[in-house]
N, C-alpha and C. Protein backbone atom coordinates (compact mmCIF):
# COMPACT_ATOMS: atom_id res chain seq x y z
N UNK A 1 -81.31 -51.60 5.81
CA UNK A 1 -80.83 -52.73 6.60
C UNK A 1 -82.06 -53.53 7.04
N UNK A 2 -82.07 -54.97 6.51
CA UNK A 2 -83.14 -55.71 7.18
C UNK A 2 -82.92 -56.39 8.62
N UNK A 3 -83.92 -56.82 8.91
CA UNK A 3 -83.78 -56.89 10.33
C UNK A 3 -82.86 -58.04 10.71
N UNK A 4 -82.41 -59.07 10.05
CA UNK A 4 -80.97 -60.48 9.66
C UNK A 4 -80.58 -59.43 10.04
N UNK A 5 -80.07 -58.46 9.39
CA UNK A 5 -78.62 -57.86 9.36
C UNK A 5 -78.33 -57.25 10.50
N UNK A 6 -79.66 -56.76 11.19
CA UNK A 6 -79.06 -55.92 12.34
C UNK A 6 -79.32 -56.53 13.60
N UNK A 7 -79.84 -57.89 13.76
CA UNK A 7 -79.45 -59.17 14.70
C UNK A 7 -77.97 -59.47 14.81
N UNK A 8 -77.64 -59.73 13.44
CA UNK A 8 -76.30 -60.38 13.14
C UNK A 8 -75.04 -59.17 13.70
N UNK A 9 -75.26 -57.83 12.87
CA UNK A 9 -74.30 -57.02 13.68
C UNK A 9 -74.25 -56.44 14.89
N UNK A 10 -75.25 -57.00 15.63
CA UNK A 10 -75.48 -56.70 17.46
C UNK A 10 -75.14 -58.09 17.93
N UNK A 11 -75.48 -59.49 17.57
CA UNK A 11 -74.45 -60.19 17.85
C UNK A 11 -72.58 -60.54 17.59
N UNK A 12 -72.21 -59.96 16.49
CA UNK A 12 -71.14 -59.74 16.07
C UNK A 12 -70.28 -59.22 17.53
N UNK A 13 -71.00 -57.99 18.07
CA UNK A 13 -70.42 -57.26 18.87
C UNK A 13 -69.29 -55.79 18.11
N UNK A 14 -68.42 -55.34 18.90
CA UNK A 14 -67.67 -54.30 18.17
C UNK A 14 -67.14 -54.55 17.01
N UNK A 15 -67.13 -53.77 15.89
CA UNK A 15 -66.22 -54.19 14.75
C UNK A 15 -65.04 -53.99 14.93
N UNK A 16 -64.05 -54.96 14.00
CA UNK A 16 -62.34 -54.90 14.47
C UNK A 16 -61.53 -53.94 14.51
N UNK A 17 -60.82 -53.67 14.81
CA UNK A 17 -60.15 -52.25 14.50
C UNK A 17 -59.00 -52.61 13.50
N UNK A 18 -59.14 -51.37 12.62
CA UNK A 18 -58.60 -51.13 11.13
C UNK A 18 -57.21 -51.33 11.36
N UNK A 19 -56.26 -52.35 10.58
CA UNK A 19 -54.85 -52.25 10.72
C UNK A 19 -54.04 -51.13 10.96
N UNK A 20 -54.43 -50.04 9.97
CA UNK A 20 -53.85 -48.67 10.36
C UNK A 20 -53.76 -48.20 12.22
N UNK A 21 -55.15 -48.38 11.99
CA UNK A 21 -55.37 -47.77 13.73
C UNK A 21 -54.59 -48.41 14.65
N UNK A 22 -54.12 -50.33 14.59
CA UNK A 22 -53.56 -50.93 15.27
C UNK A 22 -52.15 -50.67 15.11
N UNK A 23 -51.76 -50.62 14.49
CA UNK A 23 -50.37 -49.80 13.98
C UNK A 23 -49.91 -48.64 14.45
N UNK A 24 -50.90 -47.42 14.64
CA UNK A 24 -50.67 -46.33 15.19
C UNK A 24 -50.66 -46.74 16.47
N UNK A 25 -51.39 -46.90 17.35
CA UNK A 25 -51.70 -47.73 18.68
C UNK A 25 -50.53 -47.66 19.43
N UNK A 26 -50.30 -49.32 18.37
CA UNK A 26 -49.03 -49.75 19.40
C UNK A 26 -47.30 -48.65 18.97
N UNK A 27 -47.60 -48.02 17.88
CA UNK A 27 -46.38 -46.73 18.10
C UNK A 27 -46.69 -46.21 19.63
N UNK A 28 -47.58 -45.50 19.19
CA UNK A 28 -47.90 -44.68 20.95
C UNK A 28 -47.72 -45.14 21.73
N UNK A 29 -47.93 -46.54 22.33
CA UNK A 29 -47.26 -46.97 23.42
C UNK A 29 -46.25 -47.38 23.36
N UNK A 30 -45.34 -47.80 22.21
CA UNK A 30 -44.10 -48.06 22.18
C UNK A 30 -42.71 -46.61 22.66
N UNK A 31 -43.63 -45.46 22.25
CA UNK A 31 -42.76 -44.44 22.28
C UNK A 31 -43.14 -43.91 23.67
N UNK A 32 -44.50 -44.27 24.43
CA UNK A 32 -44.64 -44.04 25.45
C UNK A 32 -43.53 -44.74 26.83
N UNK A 33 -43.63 -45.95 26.12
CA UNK A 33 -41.96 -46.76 27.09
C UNK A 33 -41.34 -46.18 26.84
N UNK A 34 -41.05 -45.73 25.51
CA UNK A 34 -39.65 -44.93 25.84
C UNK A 34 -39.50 -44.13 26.05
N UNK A 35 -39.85 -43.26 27.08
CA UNK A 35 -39.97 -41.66 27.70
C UNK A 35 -39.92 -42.54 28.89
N UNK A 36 -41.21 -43.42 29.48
CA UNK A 36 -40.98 -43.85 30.74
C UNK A 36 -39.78 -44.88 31.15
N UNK A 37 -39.32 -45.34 29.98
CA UNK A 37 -37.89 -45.99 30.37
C UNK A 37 -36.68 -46.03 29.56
N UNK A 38 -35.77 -44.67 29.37
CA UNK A 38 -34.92 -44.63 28.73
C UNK A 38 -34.02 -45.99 28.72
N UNK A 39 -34.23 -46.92 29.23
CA UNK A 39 -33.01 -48.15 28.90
C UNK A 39 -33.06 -48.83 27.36
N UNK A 40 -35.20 -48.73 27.24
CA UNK A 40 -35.42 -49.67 26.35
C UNK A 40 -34.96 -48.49 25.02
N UNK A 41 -34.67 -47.42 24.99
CA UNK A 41 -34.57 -46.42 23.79
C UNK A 41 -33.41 -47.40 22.32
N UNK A 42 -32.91 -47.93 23.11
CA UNK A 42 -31.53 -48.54 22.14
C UNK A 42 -31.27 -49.79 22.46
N UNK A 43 -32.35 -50.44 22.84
CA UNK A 43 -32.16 -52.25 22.91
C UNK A 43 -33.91 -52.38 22.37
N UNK A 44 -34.02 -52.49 20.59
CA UNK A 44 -35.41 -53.07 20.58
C UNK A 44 -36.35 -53.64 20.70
N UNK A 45 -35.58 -55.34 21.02
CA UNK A 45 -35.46 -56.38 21.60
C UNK A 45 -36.67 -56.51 22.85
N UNK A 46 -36.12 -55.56 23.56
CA UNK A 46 -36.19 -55.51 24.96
C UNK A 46 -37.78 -54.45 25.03
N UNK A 47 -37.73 -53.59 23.61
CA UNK A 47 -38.59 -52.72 23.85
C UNK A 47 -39.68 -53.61 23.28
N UNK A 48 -39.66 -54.45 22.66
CA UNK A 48 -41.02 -55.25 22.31
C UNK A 48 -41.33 -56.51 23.17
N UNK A 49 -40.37 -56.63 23.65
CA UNK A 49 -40.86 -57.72 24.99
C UNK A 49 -41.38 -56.75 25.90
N UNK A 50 -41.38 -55.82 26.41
CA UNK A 50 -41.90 -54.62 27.25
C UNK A 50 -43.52 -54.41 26.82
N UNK A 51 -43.48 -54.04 25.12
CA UNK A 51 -44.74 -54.22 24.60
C UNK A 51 -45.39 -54.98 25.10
N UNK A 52 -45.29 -56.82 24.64
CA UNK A 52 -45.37 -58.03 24.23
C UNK A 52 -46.28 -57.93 25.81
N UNK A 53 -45.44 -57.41 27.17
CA UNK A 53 -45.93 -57.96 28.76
C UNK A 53 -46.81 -57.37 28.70
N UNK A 54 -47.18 -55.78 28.41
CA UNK A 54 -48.23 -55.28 28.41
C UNK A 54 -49.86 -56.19 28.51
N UNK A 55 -50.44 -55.48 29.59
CA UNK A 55 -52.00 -56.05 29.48
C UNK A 55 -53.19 -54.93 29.33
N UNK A 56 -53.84 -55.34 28.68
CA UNK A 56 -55.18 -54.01 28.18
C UNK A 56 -56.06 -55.00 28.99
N UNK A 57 -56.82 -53.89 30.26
CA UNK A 57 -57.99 -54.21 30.71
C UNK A 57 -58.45 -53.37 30.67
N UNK A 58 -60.06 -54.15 30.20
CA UNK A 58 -61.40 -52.75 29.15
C UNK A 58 -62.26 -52.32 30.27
N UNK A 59 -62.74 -51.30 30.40
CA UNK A 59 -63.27 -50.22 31.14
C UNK A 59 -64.41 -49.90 30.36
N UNK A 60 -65.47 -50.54 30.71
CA UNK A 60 -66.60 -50.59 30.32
C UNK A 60 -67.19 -49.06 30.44
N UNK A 61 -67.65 -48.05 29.50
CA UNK A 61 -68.70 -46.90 30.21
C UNK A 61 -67.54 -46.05 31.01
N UNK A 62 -66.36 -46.04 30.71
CA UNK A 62 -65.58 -45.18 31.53
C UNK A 62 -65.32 -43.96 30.43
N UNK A 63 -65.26 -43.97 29.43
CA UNK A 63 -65.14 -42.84 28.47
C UNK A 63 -65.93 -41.97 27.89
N UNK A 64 -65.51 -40.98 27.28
CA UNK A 64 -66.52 -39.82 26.94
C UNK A 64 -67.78 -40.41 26.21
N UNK A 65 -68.88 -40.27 26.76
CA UNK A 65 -70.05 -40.41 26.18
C UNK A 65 -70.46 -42.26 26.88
N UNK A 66 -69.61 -42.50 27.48
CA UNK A 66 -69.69 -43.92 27.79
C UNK A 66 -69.18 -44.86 26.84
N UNK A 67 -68.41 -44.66 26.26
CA UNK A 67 -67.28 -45.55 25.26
C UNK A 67 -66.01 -46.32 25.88
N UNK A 68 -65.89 -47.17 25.74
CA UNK A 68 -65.09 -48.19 26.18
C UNK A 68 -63.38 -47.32 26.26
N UNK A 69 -63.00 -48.03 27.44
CA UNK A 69 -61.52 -47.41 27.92
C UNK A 69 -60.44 -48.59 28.00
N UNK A 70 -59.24 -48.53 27.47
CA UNK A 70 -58.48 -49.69 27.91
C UNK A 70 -57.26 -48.82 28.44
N UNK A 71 -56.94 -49.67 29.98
CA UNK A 71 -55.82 -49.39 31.03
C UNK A 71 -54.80 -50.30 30.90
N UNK A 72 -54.12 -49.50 30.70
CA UNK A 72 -52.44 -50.23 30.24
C UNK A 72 -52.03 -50.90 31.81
N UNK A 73 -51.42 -51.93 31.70
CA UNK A 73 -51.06 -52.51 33.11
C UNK A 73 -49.36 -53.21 33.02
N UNK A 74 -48.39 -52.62 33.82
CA UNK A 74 -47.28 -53.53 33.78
C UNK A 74 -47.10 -54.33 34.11
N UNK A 75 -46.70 -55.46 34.08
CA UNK A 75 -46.36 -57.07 34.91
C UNK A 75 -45.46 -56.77 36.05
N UNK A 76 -44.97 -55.83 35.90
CA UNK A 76 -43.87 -55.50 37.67
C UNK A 76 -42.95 -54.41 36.87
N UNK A 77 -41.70 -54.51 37.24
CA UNK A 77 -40.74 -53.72 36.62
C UNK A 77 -39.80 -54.34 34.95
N UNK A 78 -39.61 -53.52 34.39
CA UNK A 78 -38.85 -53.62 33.37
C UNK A 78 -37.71 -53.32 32.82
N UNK A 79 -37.19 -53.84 31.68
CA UNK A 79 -36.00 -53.72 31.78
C UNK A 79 -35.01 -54.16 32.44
């Protein structure tokens, strides 16, 4: 790696995360609503607007080894 390249990928910042991974992701929290709110289990609709409100705020240095953390946040109540 010349030294361009490793300017460029420290300005870049994090690389994107892999479709797969984003895919798995949002399962887990989708199935996570639905344990915490049996209404959305059988209106889908409702379970991706639930998604959709969701907010990820990043937690800088809060994770193992000091790796970035994101805290799920609800907009109020749902459903």
């Amino acid at each position: 790696m010349n030294i361009f390249e490793l300017i460029r990928s420290k300005l870049q910042g994090e690389p994107p995360i892999h479709p797969v991974d984003r895919m798995m992701a949002k399962r887990w929290v989708k199935e996570r609503l639905k344990v915490m709110y049996p209404e959305l289990r059988a209106d889908p609709r409702a379970l991706e607007a639930a998604y959709q409100s969701l907010t990820l705020d990043p937690l800088e240095g809060q994770g193992e080894g000091g790796e970035r953390l994101f805290e799920i946040s609800l907009p109020g109540r749902l459903g």
